[in-house]
N, C-alpha and C. Protein backbone atom coordinates (compact mmCIF):
# COMPACT_ATOMS: atom_id res chain seq x y z
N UNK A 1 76.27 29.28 164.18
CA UNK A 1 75.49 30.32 164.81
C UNK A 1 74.65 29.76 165.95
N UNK A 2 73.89 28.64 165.46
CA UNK A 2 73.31 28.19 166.65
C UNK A 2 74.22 27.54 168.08
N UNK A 3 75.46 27.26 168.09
CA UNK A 3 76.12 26.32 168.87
C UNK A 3 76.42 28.14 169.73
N UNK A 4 76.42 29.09 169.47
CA UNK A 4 76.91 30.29 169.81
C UNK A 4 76.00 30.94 170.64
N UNK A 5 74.40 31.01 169.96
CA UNK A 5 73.28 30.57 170.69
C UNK A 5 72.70 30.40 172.09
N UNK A 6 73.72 29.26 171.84
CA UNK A 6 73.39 28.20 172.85
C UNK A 6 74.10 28.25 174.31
N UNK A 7 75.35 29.05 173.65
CA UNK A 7 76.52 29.10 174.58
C UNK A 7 75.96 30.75 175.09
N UNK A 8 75.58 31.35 174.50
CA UNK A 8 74.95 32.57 175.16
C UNK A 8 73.78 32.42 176.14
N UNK A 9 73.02 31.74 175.70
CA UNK A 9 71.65 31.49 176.01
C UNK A 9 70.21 32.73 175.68
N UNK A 10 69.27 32.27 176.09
CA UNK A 10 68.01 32.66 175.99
C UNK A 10 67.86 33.88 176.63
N UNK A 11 68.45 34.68 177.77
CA UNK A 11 67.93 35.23 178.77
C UNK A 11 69.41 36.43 177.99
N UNK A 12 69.63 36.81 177.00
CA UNK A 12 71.13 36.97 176.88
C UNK A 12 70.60 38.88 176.26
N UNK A 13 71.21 40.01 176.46
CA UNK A 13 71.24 40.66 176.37
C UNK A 13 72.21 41.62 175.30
N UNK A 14 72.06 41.60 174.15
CA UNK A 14 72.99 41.83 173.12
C UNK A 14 73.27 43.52 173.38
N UNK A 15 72.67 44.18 173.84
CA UNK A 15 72.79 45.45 174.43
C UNK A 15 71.97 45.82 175.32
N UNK A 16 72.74 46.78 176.10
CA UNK A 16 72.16 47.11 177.53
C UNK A 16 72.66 48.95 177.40
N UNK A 17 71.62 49.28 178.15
CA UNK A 17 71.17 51.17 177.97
C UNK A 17 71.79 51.98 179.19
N UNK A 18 72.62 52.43 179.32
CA UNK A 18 73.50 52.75 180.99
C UNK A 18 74.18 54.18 180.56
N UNK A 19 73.69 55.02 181.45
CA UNK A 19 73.80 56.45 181.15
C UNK A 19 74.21 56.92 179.63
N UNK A 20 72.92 56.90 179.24
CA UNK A 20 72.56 57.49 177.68
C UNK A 20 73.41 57.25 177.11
N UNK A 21 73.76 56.04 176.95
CA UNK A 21 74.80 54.99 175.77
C UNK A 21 74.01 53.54 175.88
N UNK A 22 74.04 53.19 174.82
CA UNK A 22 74.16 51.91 174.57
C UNK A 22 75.70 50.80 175.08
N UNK A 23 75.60 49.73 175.51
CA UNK A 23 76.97 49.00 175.83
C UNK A 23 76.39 48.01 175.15
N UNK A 24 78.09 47.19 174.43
CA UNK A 24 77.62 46.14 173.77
C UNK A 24 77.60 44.61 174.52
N UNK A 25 76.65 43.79 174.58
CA UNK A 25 76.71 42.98 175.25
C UNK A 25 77.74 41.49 175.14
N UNK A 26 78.45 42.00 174.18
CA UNK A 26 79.34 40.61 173.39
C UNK A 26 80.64 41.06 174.48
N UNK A 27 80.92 42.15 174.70
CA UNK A 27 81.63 41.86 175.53
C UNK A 27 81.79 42.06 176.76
N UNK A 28 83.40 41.96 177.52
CA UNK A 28 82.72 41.87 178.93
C UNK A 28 82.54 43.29 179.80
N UNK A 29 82.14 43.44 180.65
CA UNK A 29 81.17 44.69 181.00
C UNK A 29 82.61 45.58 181.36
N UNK A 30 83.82 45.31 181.83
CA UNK A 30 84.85 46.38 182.37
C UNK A 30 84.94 46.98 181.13
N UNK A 31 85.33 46.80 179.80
CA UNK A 31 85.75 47.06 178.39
C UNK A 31 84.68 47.42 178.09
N UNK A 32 83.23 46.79 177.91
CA UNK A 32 81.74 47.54 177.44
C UNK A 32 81.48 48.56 178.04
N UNK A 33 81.61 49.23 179.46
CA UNK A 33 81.76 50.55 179.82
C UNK A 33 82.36 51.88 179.26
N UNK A 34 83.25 51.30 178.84
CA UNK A 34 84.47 52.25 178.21
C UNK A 34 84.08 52.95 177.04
N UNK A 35 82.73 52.13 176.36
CA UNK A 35 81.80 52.92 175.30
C UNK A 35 80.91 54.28 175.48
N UNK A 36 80.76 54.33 177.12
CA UNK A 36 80.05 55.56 177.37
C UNK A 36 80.92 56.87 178.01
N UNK A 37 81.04 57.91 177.05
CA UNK A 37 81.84 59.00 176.97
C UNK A 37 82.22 59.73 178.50
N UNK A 38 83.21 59.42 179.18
CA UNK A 38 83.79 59.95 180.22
C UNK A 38 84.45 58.74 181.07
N UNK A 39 83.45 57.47 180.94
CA UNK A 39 84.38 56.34 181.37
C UNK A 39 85.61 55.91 180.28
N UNK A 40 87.15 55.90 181.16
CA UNK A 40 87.37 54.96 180.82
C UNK A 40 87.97 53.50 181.37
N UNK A 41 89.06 52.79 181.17
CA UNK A 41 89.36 51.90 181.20
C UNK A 41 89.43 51.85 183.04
N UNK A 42 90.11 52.45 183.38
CA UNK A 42 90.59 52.59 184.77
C UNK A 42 89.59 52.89 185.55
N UNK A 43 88.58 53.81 185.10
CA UNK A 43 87.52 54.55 185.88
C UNK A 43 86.17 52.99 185.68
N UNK A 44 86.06 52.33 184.61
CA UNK A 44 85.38 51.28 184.19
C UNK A 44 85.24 49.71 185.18
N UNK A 45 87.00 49.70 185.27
CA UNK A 45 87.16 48.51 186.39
C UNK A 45 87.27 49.10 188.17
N UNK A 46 87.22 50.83 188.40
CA UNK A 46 86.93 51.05 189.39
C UNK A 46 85.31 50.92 189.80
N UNK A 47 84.82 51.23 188.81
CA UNK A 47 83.26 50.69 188.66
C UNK A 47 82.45 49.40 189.11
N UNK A 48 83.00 49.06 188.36
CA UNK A 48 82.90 47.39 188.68
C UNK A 48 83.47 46.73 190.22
N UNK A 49 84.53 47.01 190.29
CA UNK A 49 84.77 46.68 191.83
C UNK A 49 83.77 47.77 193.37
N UNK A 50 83.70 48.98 192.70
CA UNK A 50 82.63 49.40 193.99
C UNK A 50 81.12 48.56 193.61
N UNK A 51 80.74 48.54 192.57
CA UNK A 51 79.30 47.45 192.38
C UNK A 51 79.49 46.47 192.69
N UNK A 52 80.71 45.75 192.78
CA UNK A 52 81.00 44.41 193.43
C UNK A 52 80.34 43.43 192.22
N UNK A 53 80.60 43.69 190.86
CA UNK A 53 80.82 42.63 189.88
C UNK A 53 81.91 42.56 189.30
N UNK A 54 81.73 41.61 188.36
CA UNK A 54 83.21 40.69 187.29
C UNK A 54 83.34 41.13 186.81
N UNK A 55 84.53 41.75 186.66
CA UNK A 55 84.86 42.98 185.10
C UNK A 55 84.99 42.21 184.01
N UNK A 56 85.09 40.62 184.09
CA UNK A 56 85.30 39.99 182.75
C UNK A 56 84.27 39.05 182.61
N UNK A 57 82.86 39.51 183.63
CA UNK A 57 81.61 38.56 183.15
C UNK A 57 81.32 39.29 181.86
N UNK A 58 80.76 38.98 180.72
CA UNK A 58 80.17 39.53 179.83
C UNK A 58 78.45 40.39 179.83
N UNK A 59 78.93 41.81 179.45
CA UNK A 59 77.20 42.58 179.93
C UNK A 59 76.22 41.80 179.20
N UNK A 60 76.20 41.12 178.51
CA UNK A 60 74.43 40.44 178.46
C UNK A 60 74.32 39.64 179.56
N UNK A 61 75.45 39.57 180.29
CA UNK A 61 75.00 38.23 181.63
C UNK A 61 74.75 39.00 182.64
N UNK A 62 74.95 39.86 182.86
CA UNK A 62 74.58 40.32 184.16
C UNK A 62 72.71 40.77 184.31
N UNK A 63 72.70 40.68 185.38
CA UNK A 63 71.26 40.46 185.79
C UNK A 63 70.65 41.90 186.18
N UNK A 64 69.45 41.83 186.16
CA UNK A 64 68.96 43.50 186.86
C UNK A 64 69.15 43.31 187.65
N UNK A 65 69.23 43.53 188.98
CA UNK A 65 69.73 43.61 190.25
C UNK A 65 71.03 44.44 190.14
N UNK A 66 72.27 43.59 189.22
CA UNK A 66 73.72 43.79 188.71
C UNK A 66 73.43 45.39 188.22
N UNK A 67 72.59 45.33 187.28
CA UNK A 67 72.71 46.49 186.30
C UNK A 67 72.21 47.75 187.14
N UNK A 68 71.08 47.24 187.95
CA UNK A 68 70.57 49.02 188.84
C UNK A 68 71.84 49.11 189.53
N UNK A 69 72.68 48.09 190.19
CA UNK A 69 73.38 48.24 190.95
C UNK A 69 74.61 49.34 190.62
N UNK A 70 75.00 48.85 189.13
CA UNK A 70 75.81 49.26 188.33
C UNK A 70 75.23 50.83 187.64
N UNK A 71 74.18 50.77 187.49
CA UNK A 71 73.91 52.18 187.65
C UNK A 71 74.03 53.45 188.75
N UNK A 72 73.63 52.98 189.53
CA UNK A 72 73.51 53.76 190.83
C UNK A 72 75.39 53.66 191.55
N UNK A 73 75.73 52.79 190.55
CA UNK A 73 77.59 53.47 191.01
C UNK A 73 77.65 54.43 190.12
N UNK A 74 77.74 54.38 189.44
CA UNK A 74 77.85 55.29 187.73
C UNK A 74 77.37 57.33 188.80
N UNK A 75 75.87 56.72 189.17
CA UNK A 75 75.31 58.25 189.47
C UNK A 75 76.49 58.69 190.92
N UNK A 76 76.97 57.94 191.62
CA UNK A 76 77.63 58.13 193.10
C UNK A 76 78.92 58.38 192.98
N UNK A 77 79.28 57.95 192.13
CA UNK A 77 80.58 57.77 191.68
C UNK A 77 81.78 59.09 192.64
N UNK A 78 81.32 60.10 192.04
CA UNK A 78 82.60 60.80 192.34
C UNK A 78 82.05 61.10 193.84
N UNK A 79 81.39 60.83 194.79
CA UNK A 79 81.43 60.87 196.28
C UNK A 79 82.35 59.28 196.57
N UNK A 80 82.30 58.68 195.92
CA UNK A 80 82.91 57.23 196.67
C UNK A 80 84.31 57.08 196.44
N UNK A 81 85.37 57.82 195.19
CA UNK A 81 86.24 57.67 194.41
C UNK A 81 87.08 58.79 195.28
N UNK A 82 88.65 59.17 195.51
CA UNK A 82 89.41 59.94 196.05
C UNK A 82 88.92 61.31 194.71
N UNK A 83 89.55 62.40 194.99
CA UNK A 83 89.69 63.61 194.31
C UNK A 83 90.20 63.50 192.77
N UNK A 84 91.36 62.51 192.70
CA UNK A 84 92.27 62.34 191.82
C UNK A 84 91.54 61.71 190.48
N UNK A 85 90.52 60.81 191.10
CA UNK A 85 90.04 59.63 190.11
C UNK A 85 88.86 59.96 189.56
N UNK A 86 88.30 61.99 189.71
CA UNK A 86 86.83 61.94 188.65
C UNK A 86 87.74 62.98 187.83
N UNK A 87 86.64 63.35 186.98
CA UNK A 87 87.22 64.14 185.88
C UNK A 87 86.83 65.53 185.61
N UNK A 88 86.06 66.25 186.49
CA UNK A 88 86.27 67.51 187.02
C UNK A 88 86.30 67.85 188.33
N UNK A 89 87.35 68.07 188.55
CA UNK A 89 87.88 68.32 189.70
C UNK A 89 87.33 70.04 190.03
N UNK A 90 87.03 70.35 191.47
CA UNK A 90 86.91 71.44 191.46
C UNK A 90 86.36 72.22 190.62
N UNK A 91 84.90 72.09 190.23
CA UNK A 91 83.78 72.93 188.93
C UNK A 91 84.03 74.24 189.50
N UNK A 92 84.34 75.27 188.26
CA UNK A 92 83.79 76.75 188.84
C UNK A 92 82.57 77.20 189.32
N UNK A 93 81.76 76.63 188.90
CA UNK A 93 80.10 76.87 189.37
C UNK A 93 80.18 76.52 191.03
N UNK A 94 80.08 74.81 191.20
CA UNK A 94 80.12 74.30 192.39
C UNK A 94 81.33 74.52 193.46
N UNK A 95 82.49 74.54 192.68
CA UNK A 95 83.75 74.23 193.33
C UNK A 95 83.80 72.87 194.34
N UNK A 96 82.60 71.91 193.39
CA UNK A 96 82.91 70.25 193.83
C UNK A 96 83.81 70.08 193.04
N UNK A 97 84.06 68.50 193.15
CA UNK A 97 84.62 67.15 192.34
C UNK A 97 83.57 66.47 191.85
N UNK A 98 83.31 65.79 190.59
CA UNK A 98 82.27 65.74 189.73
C UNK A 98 82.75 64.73 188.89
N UNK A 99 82.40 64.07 188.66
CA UNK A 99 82.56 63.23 187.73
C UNK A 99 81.10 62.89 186.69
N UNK A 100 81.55 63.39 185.22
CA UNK A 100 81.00 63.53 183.91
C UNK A 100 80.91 62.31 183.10
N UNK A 101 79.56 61.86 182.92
CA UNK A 101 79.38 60.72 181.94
C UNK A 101 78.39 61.37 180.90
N UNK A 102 78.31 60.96 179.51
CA UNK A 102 77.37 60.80 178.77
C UNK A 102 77.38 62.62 178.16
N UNK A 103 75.86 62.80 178.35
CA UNK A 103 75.66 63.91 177.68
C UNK A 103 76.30 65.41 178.40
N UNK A 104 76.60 65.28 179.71
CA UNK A 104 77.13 65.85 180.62
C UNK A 104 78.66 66.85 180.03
N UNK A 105 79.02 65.31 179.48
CA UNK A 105 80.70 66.08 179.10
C UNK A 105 80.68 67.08 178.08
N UNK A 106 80.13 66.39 176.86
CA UNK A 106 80.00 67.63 175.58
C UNK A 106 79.32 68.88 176.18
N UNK A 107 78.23 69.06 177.08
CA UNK A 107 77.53 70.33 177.69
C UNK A 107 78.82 71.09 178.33
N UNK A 108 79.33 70.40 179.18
CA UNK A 108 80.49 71.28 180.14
C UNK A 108 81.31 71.55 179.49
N UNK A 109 82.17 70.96 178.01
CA UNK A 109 82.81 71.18 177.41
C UNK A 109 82.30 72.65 176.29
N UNK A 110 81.28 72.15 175.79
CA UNK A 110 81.24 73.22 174.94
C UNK A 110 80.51 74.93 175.40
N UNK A 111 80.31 74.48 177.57
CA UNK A 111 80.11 75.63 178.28
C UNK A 111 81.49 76.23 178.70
N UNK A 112 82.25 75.55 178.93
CA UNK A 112 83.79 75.90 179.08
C UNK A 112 84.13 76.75 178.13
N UNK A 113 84.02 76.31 176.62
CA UNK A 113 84.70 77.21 175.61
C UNK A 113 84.10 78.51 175.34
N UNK A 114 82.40 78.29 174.96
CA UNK A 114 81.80 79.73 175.20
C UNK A 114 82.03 80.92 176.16
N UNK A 115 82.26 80.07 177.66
CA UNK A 115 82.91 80.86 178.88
C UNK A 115 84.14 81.45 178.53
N UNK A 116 84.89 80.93 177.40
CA UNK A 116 86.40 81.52 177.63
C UNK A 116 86.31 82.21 176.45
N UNK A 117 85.57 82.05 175.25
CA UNK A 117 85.38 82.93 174.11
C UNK A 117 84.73 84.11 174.68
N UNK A 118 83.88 83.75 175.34
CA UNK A 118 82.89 85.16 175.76
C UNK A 118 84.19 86.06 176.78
N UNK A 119 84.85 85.49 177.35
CA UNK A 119 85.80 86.43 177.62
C UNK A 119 87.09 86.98 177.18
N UNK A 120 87.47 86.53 176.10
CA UNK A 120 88.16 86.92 174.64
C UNK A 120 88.82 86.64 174.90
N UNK A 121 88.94 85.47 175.72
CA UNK A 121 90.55 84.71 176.08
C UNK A 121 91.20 83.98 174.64
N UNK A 122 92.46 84.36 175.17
CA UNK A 122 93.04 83.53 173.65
C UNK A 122 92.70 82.36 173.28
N UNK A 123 92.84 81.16 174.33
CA UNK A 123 92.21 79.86 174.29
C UNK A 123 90.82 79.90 173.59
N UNK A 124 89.74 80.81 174.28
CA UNK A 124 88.95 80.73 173.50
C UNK A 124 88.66 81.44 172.21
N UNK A 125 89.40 82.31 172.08
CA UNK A 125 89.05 82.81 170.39
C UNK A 125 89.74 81.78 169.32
N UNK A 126 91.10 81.17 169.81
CA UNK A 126 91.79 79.77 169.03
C UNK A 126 90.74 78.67 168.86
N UNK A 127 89.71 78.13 169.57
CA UNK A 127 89.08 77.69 169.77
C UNK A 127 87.61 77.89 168.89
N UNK A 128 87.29 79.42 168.97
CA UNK A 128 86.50 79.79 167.81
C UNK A 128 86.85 79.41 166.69
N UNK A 129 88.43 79.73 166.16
CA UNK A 129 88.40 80.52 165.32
C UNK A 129 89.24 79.07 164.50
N UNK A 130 88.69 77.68 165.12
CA UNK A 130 89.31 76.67 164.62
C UNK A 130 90.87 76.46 164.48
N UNK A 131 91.45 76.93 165.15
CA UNK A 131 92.98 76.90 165.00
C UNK A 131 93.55 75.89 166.37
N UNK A 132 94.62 75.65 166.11
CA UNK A 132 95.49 75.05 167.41
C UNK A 132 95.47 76.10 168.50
N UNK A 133 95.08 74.89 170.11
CA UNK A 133 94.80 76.06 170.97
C UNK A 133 95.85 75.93 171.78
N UNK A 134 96.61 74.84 171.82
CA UNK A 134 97.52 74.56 173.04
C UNK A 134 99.09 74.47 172.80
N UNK A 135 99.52 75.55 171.50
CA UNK A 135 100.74 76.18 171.09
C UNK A 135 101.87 74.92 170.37
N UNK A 136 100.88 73.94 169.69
CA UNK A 136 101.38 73.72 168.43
C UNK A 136 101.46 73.80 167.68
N UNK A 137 102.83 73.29 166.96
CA UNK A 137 103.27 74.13 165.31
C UNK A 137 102.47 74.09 164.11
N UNK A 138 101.93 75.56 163.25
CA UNK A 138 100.88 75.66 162.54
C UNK A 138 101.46 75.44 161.01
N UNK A 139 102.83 75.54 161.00
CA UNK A 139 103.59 76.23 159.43
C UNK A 139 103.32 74.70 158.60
N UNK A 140 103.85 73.95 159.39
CA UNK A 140 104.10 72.20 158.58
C UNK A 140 103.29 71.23 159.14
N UNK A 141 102.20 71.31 160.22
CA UNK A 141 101.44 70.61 160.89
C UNK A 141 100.51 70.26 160.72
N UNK A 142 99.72 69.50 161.02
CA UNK A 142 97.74 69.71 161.14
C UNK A 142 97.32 70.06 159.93
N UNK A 143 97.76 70.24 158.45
CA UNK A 143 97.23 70.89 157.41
C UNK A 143 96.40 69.87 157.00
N UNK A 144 94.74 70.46 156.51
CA UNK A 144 94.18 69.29 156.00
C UNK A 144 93.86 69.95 154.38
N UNK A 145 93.78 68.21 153.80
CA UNK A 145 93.70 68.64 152.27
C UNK A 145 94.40 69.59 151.02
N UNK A 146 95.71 69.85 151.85
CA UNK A 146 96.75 70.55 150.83
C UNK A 146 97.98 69.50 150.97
N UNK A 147 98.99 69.49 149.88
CA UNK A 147 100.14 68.58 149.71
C UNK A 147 101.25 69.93 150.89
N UNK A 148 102.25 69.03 151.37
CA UNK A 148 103.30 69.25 152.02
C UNK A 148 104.79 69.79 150.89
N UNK A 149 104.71 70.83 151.29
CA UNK A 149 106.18 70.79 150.16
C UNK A 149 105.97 72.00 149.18
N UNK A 150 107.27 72.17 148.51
CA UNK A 150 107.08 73.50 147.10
C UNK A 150 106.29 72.84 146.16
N UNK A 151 105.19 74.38 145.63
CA UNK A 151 104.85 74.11 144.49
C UNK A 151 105.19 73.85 143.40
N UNK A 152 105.12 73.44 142.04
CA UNK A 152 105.87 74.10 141.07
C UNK A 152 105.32 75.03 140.38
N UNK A 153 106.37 75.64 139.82
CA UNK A 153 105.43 76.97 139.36
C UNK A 153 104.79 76.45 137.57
N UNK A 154 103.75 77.22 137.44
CA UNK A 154 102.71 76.63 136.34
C UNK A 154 103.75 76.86 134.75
């Protein structure tokens, strides 16, 4: 433990706080991104290359300077990135391109579904009404907590 320590050092950051997630600092920051809900892998090492750090330095090493830096890509993001590469494209509200991290996604997500329940769209009443929304098979599928197959009779 101590030789591990040592190889980390003193100044070493076992977690770091980056749009309302925790990242773990053991590993390295392209892959430790990927913990906060809307990044992932691809969007993580596009990150890292507009901040202009090491996707395979490890996040307790990087320095503040690194980390505001790395924040303030995170907030810019979908102005710097083509159309293709955020993850709402075209908002009905704004009719921007947007890109969603953190607490952001579950809000738009679970404003999306109310929007489509409140308009008694099928999607959204499937959606209410806990069932499959995107027209897969219900007869032999997805069943939770019952056995597959004939009963026998008692």
């Amino acid at each position: 433990m101590s030789n591990k320590k040592q190889e980390i050092g003193d100044d070493f950051s076992y977690i770091i706080r980056m749009a309302d997630s925790d990242i773990d600092g053991l590993k390295p920051i392209a892959i430790g991104l990927t913990s906060v809900k809307g990044i992932g892998v691809r969007t993580s090492q596009q990150l890292c290359r507009l901040a202009e750090i090491d996707g395979t330095k490890l996040g307790g090493h990087l320095e503040d300077t690194e980390q505001d830096r790395l924040r303030a890509t995170i907030d810019g993001y979908a102005t710097n990135v083509p159309w293709w590469l955020v993850n709402r494209q075209r908002d009905l509200e704004s009719n921007e391109d947007a890109h969603l991290v953190a607490l952001d996604v579950r809000m738009t997500r679970d404003d999306d579904i109310s929007r489509l329940a409140g308009m008694k769209t099928y999607r959204g009443l499937r959606h209410r009404s806990g069932h499959k929304v995107r027209g897969q098979r219900l007869r032999s599928n997805g069943r939770s907590g019952t056995a597959l197959g004939v009963q026998r009779k008692k």
